[in-house]
N, C-alpha and C. Protein backbone atom coordinates (compact mmCIF):
# COMPACT_ATOMS: atom_id res chain seq x y z
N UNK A 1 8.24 -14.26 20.57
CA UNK A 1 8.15 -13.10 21.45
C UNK A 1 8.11 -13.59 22.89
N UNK A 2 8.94 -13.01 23.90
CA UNK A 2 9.31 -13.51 25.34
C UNK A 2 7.80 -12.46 26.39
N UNK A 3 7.27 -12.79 26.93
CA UNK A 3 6.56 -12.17 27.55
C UNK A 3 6.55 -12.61 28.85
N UNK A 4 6.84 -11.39 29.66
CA UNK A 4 7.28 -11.86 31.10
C UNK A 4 5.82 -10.76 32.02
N UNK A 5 5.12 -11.73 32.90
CA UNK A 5 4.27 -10.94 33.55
C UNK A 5 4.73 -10.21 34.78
N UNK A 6 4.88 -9.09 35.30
CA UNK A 6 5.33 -8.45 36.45
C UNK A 6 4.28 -7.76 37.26
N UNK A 7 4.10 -9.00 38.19
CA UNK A 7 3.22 -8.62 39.98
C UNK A 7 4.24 -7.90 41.14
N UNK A 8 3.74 -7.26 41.70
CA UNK A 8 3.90 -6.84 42.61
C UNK A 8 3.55 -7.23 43.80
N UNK A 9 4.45 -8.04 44.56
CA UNK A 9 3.55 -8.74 45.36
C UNK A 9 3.88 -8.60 47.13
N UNK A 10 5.03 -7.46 46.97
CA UNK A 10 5.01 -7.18 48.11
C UNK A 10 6.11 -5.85 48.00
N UNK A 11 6.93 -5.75 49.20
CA UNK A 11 7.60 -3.57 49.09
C UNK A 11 9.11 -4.03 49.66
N UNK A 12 9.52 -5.45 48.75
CA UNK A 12 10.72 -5.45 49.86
C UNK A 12 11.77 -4.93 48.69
N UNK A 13 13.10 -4.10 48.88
CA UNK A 13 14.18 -4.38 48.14
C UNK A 13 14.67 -5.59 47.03
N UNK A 14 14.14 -6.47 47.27
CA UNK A 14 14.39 -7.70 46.40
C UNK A 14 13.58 -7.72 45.10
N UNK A 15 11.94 -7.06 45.98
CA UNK A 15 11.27 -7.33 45.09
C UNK A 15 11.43 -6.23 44.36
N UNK A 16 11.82 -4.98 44.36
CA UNK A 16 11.54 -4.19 43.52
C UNK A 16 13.55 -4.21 42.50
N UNK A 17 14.08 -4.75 42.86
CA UNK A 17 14.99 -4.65 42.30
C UNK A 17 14.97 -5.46 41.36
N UNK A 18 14.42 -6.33 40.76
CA UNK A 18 13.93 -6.64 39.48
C UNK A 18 13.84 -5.76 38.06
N UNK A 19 13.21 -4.62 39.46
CA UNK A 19 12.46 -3.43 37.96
C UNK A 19 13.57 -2.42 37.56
N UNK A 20 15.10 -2.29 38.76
CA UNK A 20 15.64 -1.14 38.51
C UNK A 20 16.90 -1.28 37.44
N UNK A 21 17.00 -2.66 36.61
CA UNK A 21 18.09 -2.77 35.36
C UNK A 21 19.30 -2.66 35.93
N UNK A 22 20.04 -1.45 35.15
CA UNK A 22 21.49 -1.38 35.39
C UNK A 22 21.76 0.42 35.98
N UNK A 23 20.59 0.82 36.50
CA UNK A 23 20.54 2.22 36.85
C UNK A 23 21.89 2.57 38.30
N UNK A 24 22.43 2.95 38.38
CA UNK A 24 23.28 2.96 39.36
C UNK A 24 23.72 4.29 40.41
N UNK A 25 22.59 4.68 39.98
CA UNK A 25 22.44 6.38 40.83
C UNK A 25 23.31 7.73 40.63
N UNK A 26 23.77 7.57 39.29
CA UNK A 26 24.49 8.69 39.28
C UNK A 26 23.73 9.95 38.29
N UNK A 27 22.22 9.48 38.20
CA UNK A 27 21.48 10.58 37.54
C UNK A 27 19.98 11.01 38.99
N UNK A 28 20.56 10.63 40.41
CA UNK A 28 19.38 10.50 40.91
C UNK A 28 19.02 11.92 41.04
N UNK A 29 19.84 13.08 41.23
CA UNK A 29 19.04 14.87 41.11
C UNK A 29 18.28 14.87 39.88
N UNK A 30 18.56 14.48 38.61
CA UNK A 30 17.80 14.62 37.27
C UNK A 30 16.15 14.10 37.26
N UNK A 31 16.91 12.72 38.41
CA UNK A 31 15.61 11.69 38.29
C UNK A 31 15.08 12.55 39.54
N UNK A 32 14.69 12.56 40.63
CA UNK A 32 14.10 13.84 41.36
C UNK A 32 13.71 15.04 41.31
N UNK A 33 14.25 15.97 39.81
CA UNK A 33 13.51 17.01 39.93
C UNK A 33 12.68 16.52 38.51
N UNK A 34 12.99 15.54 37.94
CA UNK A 34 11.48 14.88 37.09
C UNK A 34 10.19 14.81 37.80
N UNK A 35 10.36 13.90 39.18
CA UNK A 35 9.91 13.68 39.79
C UNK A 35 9.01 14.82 40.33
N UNK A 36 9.34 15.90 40.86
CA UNK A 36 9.14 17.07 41.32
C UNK A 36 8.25 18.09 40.40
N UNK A 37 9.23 17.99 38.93
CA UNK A 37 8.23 18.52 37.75
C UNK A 37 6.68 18.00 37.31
N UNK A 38 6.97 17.13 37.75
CA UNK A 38 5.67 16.01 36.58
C UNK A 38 4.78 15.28 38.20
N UNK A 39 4.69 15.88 39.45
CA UNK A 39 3.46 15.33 40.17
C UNK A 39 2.53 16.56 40.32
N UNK A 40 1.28 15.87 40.46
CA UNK A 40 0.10 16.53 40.29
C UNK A 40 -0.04 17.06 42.53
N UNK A 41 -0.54 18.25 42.23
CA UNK A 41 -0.98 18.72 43.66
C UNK A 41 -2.07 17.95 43.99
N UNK A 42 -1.98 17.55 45.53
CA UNK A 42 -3.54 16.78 45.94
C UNK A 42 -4.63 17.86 46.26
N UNK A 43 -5.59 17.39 46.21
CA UNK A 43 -7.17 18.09 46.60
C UNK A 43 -7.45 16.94 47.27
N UNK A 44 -7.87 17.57 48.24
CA UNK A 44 -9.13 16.80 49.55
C UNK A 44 -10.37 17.27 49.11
């Protein structure tokens, strides 16, 4: 079994492009109103 640990170790493009596979943006409205559906409202 391959086990790969994934840190986050900083907010640049490089680093997060690791995590995004072979996604290539042609579902990004689907992926945004997920997004939109499924966050919680803030309270102060």
């Amino acid at each position: 079994m391959l086990i790969t640990e994934h840190t986050l170790t900083g907010s640049t493009a490089e680093d997060l492009l690791e995590f995004v596979g072979s996604w290539e943006g042609l579902d990004i409205r689907e992926c945004l109103q997920l997004v939109y559906d499924n966050r919680m409202p803030l309270e102060f």
